[in-house]
PDB file of N, CA and C in Angstrom:
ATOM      1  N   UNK A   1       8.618  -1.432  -8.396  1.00  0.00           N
ATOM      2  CA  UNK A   1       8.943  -2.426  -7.394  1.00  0.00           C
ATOM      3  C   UNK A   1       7.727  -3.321  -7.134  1.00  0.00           C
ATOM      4  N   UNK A   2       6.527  -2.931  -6.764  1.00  0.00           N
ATOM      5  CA  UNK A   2       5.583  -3.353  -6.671  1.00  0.00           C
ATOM      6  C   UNK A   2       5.323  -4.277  -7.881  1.00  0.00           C
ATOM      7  N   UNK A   3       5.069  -3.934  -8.996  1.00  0.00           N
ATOM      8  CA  UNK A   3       4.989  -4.976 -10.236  1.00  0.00           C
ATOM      9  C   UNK A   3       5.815  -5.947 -10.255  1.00  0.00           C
ATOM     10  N   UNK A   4       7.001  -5.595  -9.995  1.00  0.00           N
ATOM     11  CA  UNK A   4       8.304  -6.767 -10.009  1.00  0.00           C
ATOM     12  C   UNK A   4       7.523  -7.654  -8.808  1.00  0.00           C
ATOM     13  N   UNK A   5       6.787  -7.368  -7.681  1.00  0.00           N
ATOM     14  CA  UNK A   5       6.781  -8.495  -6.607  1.00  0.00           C
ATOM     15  C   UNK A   5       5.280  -8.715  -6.713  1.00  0.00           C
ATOM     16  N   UNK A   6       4.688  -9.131  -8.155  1.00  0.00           N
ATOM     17  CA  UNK A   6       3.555  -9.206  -7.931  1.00  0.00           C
ATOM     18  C   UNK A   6       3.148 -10.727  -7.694  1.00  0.00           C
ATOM     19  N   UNK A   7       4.211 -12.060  -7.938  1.00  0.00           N
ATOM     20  CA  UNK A   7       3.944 -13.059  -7.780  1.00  0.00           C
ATOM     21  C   UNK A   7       4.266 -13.231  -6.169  1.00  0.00           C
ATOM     22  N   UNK A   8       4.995 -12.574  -5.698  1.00  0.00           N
ATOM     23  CA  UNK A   8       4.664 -12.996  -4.371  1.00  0.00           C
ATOM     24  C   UNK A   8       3.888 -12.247  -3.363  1.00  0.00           C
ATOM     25  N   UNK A   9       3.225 -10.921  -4.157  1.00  0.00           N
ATOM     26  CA  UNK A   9       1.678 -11.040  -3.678  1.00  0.00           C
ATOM     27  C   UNK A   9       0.662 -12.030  -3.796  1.00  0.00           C
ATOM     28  N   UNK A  10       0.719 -12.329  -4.920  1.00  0.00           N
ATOM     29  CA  UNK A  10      -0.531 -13.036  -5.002  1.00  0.00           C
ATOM     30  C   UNK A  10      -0.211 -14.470  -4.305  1.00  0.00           C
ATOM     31  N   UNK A  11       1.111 -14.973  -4.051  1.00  0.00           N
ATOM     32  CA  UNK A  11       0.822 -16.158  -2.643  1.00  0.00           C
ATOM     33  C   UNK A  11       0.298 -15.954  -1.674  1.00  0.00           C
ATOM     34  N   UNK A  12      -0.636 -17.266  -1.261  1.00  0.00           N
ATOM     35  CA  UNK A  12      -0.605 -17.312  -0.280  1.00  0.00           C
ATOM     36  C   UNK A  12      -0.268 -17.222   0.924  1.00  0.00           C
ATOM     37  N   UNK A  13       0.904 -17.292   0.790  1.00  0.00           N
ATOM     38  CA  UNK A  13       2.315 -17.602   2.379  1.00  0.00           C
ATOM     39  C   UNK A  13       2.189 -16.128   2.181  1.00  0.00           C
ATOM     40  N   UNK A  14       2.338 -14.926   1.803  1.00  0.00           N
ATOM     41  CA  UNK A  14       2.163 -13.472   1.753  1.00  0.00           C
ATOM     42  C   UNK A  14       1.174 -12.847   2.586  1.00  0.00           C
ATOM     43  N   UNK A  15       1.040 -12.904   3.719  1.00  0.00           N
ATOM     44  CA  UNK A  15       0.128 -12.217   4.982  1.00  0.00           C
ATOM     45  C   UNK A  15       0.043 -10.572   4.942  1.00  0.00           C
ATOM     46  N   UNK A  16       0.873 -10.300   4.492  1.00  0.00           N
ATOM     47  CA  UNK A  16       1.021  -8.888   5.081  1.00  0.00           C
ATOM     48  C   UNK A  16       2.244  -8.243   4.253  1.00  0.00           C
ATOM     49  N   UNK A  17       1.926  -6.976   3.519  1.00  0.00           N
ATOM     50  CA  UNK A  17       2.970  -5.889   3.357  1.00  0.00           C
ATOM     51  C   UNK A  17       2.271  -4.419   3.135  1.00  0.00           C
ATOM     52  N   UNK A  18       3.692  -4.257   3.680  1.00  0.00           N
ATOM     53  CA  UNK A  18       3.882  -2.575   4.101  1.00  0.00           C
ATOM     54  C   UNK A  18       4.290  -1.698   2.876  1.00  0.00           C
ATOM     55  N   UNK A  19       3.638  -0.727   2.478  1.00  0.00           N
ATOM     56  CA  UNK A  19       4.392  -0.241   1.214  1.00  0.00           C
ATOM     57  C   UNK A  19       4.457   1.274   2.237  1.00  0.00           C
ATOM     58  N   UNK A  20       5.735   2.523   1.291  1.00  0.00           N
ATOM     59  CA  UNK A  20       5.211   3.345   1.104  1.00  0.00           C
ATOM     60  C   UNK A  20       4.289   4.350   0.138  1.00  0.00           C
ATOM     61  N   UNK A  21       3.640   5.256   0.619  1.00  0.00           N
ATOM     62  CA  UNK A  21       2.885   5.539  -0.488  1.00  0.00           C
ATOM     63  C   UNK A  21       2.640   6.984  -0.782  1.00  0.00           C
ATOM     64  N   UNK A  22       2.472   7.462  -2.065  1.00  0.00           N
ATOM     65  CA  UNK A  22       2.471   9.314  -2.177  1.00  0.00           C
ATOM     66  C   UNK A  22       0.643   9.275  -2.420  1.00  0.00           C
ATOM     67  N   UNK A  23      -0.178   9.202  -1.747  1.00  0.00           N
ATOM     68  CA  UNK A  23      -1.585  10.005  -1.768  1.00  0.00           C
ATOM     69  C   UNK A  23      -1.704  10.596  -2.909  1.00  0.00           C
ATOM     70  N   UNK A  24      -0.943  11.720  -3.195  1.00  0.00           N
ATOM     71  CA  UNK A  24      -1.044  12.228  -4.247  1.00  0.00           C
ATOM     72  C   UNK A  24      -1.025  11.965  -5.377  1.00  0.00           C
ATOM     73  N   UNK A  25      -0.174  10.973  -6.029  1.00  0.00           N
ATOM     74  CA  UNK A  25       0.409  10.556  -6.688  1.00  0.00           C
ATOM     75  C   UNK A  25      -0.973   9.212  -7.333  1.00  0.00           C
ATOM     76  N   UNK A  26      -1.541   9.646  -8.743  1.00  0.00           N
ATOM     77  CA  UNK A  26      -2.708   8.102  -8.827  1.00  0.00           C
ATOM     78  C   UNK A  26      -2.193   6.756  -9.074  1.00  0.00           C
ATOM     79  N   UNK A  27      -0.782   7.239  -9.588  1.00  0.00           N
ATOM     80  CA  UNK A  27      -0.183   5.791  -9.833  1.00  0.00           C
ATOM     81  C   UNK A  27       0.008   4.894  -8.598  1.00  0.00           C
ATOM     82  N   UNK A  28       0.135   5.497  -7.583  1.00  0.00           N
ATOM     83  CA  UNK A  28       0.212   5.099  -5.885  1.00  0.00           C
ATOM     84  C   UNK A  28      -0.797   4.659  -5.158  1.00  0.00           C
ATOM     85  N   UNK A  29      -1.836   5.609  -5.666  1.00  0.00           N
ATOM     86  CA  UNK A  29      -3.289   4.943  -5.341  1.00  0.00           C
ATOM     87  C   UNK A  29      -3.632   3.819  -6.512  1.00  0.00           C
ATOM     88  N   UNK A  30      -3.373   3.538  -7.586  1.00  0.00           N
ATOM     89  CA  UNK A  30      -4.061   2.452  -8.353  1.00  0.00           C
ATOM     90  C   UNK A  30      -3.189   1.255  -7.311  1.00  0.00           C
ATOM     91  N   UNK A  31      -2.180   1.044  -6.845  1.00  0.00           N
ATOM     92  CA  UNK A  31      -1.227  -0.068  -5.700  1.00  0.00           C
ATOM     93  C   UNK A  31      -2.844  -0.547  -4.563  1.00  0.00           C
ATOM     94  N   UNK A  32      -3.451   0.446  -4.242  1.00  0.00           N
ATOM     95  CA  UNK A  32      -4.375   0.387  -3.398  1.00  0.00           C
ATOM     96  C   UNK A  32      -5.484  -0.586  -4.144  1.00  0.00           C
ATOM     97  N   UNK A  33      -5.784  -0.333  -5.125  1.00  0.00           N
ATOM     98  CA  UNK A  33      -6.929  -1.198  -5.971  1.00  0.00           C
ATOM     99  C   UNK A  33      -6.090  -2.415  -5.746  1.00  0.00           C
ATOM    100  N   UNK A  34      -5.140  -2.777  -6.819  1.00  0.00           N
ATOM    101  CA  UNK A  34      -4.388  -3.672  -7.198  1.00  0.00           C
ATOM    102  C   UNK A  34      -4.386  -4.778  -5.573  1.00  0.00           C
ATOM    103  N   UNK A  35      -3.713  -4.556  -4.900  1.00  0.00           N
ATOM    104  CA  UNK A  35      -3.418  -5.062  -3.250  1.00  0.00           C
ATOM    105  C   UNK A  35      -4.919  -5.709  -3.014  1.00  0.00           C
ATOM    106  N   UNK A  36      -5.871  -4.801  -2.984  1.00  0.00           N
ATOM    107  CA  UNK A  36      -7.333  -5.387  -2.495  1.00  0.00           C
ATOM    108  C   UNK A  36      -7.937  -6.559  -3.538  1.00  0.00           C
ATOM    109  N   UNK A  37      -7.181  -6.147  -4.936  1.00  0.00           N
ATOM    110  CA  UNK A  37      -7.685  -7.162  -5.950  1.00  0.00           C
ATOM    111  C   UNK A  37      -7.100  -8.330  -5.384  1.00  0.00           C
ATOM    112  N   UNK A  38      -6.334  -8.518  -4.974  1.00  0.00           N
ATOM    113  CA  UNK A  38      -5.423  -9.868  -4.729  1.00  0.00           C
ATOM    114  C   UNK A  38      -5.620 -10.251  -3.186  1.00  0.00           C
ATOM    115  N   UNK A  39      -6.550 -10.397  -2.344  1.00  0.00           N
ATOM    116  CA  UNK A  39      -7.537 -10.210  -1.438  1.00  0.00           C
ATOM    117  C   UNK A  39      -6.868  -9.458   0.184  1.00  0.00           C
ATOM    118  N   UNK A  40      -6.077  -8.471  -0.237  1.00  0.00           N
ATOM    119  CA  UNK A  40      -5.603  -7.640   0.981  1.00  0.00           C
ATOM    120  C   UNK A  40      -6.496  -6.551   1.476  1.00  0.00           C
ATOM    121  N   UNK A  41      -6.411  -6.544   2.521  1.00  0.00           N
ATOM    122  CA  UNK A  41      -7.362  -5.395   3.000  1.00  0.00           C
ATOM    123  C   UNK A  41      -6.358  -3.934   3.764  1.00  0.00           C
ATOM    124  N   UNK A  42      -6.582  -3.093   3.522  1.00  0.00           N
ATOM    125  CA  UNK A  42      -5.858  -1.870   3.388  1.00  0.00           C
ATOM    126  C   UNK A  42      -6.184  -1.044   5.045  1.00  0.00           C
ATOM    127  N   UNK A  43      -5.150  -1.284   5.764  1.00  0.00           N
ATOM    128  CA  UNK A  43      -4.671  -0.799   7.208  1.00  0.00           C
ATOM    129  C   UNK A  43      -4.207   1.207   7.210  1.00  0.00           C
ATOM    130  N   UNK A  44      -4.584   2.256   7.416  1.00  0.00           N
ATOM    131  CA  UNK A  44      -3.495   2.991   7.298  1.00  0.00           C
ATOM    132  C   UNK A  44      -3.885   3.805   8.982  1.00  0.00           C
ATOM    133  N   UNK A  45      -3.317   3.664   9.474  1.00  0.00           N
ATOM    134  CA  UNK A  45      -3.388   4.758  10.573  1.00  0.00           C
ATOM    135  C   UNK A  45      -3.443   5.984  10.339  1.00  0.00           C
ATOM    136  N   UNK A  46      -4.029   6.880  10.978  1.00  0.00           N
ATOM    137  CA  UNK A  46      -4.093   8.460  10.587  1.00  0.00           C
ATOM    138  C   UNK A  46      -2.296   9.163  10.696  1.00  0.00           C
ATOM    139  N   UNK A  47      -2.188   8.425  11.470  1.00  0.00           N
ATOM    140  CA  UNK A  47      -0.513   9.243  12.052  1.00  0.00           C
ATOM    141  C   UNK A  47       0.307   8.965  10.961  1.00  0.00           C
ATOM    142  N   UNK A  48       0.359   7.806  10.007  1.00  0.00           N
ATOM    143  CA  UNK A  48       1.085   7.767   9.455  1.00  0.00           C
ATOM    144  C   UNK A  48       1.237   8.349   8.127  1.00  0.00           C
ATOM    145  N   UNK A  49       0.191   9.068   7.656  1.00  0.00           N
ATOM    146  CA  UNK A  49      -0.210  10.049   6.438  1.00  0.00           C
ATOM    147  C   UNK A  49       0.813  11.516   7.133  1.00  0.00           C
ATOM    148  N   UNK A  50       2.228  11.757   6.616  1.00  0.00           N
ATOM    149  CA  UNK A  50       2.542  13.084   6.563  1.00  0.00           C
ATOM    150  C   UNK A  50       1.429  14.069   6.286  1.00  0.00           C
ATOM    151  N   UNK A  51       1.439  15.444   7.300  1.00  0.00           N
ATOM    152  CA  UNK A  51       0.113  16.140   6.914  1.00  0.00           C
ATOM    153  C   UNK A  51       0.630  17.285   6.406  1.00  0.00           C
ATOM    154  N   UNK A  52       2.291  17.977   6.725  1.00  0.00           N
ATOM    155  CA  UNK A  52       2.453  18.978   6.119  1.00  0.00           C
ATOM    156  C   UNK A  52       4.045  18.765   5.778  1.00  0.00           C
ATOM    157  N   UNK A  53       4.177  19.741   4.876  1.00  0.00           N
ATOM    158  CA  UNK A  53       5.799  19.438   4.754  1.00  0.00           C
ATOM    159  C   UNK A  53       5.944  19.197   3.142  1.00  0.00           C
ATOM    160  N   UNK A  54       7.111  18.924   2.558  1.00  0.00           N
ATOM    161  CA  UNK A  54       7.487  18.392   1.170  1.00  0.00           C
ATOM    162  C   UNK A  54       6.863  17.299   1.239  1.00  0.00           C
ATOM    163  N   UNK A  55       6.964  16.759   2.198  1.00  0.00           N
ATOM    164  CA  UNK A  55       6.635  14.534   2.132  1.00  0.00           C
ATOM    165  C   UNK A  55       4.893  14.725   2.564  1.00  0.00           C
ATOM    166  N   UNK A  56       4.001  15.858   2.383  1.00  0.00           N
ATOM    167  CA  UNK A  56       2.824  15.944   2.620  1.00  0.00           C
ATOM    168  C   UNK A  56       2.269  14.433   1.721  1.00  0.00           C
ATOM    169  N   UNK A  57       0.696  13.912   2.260  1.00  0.00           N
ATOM    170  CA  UNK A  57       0.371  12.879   1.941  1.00  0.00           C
ATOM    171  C   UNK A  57       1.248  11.162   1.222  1.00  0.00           C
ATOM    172  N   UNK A  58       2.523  11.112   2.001  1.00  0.00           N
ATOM    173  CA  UNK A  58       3.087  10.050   1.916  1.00  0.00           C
ATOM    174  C   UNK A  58       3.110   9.623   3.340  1.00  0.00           C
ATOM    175  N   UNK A  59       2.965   8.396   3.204  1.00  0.00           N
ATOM    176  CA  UNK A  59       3.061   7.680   4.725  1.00  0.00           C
ATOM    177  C   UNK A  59       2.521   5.710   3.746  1.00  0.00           C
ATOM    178  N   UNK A  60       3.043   4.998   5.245  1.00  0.00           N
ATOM    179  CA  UNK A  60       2.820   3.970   5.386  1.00  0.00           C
ATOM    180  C   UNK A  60       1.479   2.902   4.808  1.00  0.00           C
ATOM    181  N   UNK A  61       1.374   2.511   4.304  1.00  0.00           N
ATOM    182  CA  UNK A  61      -0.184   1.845   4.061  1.00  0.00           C
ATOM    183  C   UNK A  61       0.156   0.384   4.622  1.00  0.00           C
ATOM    184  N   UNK A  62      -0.173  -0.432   5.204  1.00  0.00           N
ATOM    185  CA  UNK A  62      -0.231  -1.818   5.938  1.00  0.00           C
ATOM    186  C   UNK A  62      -1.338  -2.681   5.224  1.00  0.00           C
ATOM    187  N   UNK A  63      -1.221  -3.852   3.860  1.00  0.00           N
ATOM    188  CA  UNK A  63      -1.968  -4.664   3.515  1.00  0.00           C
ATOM    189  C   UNK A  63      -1.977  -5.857   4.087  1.00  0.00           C
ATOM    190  N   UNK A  64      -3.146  -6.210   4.985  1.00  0.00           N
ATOM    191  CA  UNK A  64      -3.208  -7.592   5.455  1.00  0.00           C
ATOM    192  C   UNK A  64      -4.314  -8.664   4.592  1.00  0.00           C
ATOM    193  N   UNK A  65      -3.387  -9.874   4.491  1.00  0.00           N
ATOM    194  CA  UNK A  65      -4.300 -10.750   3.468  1.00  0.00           C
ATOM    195  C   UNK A  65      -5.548 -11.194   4.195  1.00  0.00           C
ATOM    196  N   UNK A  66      -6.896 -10.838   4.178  1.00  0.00           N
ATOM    197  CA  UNK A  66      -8.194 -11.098   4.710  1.00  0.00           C
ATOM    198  C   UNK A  66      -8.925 -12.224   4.488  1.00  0.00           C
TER     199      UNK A  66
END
């Protein structure tokens, strides 16, 4: 999904998106490189990282364009 919307990351008019994300998972963390390459800066609140459970380390990440 992310690849499919990579041209309207890289606009300008693109302020801000919300992905979800698996921590675990590196293909999930390379989204994190990628986002900052294209000049977003990476928001995550602590609360929103699941800490235990099946859905452990998935939660919310918030990219705002900086």
């Amino acid at each position: 999904v992310v690849a499919s919307a990579i041209n309207t990351f890289k606009s300008p008019r693109t302020q801000s998106v919300l992905i979800e994300l698996n921590t675990k998972l590196e293909s999930h963390n390379k989204i994190v490189g990628l986002m900052e390459n294209l000049g977003f800066a990476t928001t995550i609140h602590p609360s929103a990282i699941r800490k235990e459970g099946p859905f452990k380390g998935i939660g919310n990440h918030i990219f705002v364009r900086g």
